[in-house]
C-alpha atoms as a PDB file:
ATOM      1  CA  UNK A   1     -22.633 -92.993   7.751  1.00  0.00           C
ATOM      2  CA  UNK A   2     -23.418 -95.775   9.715  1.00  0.00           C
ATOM      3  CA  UNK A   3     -23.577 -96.413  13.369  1.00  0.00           C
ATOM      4  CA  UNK A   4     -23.973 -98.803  16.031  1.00  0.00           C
ATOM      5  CA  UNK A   5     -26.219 -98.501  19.417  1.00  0.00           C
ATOM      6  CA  UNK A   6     -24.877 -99.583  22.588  1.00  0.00           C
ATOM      7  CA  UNK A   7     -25.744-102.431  24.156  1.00  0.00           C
ATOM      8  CA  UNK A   8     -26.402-100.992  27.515  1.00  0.00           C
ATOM      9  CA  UNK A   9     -30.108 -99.556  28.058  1.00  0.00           C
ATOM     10  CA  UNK A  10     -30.636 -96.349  26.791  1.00  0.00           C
ATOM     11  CA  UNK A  11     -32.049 -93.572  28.663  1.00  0.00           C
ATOM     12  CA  UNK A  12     -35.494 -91.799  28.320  1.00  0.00           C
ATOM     13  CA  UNK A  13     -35.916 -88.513  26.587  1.00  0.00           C
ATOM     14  CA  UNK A  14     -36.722 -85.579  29.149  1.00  0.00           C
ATOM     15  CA  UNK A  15     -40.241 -84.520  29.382  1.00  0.00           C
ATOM     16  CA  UNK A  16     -41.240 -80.821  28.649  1.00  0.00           C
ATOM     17  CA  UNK A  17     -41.697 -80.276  32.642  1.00  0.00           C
ATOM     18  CA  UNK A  18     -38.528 -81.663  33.123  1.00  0.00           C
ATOM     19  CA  UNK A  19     -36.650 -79.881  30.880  1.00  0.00           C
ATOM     20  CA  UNK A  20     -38.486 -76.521  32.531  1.00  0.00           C
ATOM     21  CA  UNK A  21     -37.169 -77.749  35.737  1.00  0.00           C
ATOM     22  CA  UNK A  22     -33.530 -78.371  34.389  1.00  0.00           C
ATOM     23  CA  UNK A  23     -33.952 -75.120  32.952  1.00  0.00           C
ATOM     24  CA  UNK A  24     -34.733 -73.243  36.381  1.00  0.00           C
ATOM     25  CA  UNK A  25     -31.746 -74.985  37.620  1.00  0.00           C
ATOM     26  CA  UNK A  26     -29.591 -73.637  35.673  1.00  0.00           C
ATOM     27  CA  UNK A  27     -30.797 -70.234  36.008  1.00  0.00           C
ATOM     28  CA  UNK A  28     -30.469 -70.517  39.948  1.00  0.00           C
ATOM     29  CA  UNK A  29     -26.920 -71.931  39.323  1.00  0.00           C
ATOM     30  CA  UNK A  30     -25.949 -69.091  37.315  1.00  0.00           C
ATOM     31  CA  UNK A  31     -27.213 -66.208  40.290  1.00  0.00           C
ATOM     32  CA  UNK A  32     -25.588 -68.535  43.224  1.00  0.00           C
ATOM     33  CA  UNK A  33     -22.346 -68.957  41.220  1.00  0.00           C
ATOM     34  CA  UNK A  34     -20.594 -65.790  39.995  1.00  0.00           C
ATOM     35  CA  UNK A  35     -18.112 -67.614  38.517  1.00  0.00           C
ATOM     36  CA  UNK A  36     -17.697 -67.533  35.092  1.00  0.00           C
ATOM     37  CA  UNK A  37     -19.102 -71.299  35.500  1.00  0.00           C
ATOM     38  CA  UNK A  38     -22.638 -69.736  36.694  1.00  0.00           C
ATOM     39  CA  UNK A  39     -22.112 -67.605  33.564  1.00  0.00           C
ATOM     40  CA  UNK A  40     -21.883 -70.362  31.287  1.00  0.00           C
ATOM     41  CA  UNK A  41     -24.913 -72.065  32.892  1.00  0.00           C
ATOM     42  CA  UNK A  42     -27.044 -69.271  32.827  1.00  0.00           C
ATOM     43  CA  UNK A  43     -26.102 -69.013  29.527  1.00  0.00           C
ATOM     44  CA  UNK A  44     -27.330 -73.213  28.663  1.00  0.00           C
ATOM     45  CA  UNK A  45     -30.527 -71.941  30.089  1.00  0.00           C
ATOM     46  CA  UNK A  46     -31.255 -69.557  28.101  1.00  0.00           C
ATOM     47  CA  UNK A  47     -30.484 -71.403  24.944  1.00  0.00           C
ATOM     48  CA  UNK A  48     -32.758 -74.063  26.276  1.00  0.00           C
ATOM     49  CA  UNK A  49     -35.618 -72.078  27.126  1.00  0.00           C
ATOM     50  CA  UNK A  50     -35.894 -70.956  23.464  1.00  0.00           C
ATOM     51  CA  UNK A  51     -36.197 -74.524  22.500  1.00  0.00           C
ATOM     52  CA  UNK A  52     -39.182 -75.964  25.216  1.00  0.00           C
ATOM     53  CA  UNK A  53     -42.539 -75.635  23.578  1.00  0.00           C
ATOM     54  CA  UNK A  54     -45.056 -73.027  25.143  1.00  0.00           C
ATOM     55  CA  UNK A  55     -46.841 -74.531  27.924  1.00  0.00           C
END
């Protein structure tokens, strides 16, 4: 399989500390929102936090 980049400037990787931040986002989204929206972003969280590196 081939593919093709697109011409417009990529974006930047997220840094470990921002991905931690991102993370406690999420996790503040999910206690503020009882929908089943906060749910599903507490949920992203987690999954994310078992994928950062220990500081």
């Amino acid at each position: 399989m081939t593919g093709v980049y697109p011409p417009a400037p990529r974006l930047p990787l997220l840094t470990a500390a921002e991905a931690r931040d991102v993370v406690r986002h999420l996790f503040l989204l999910e206690q503020l929102d009882l929908s089943p929206r906060g749910a599903a972003a507490g949920q992203l969280a987690s999954e994310l936090a078992r994928r950062l590196p220990a500081e």
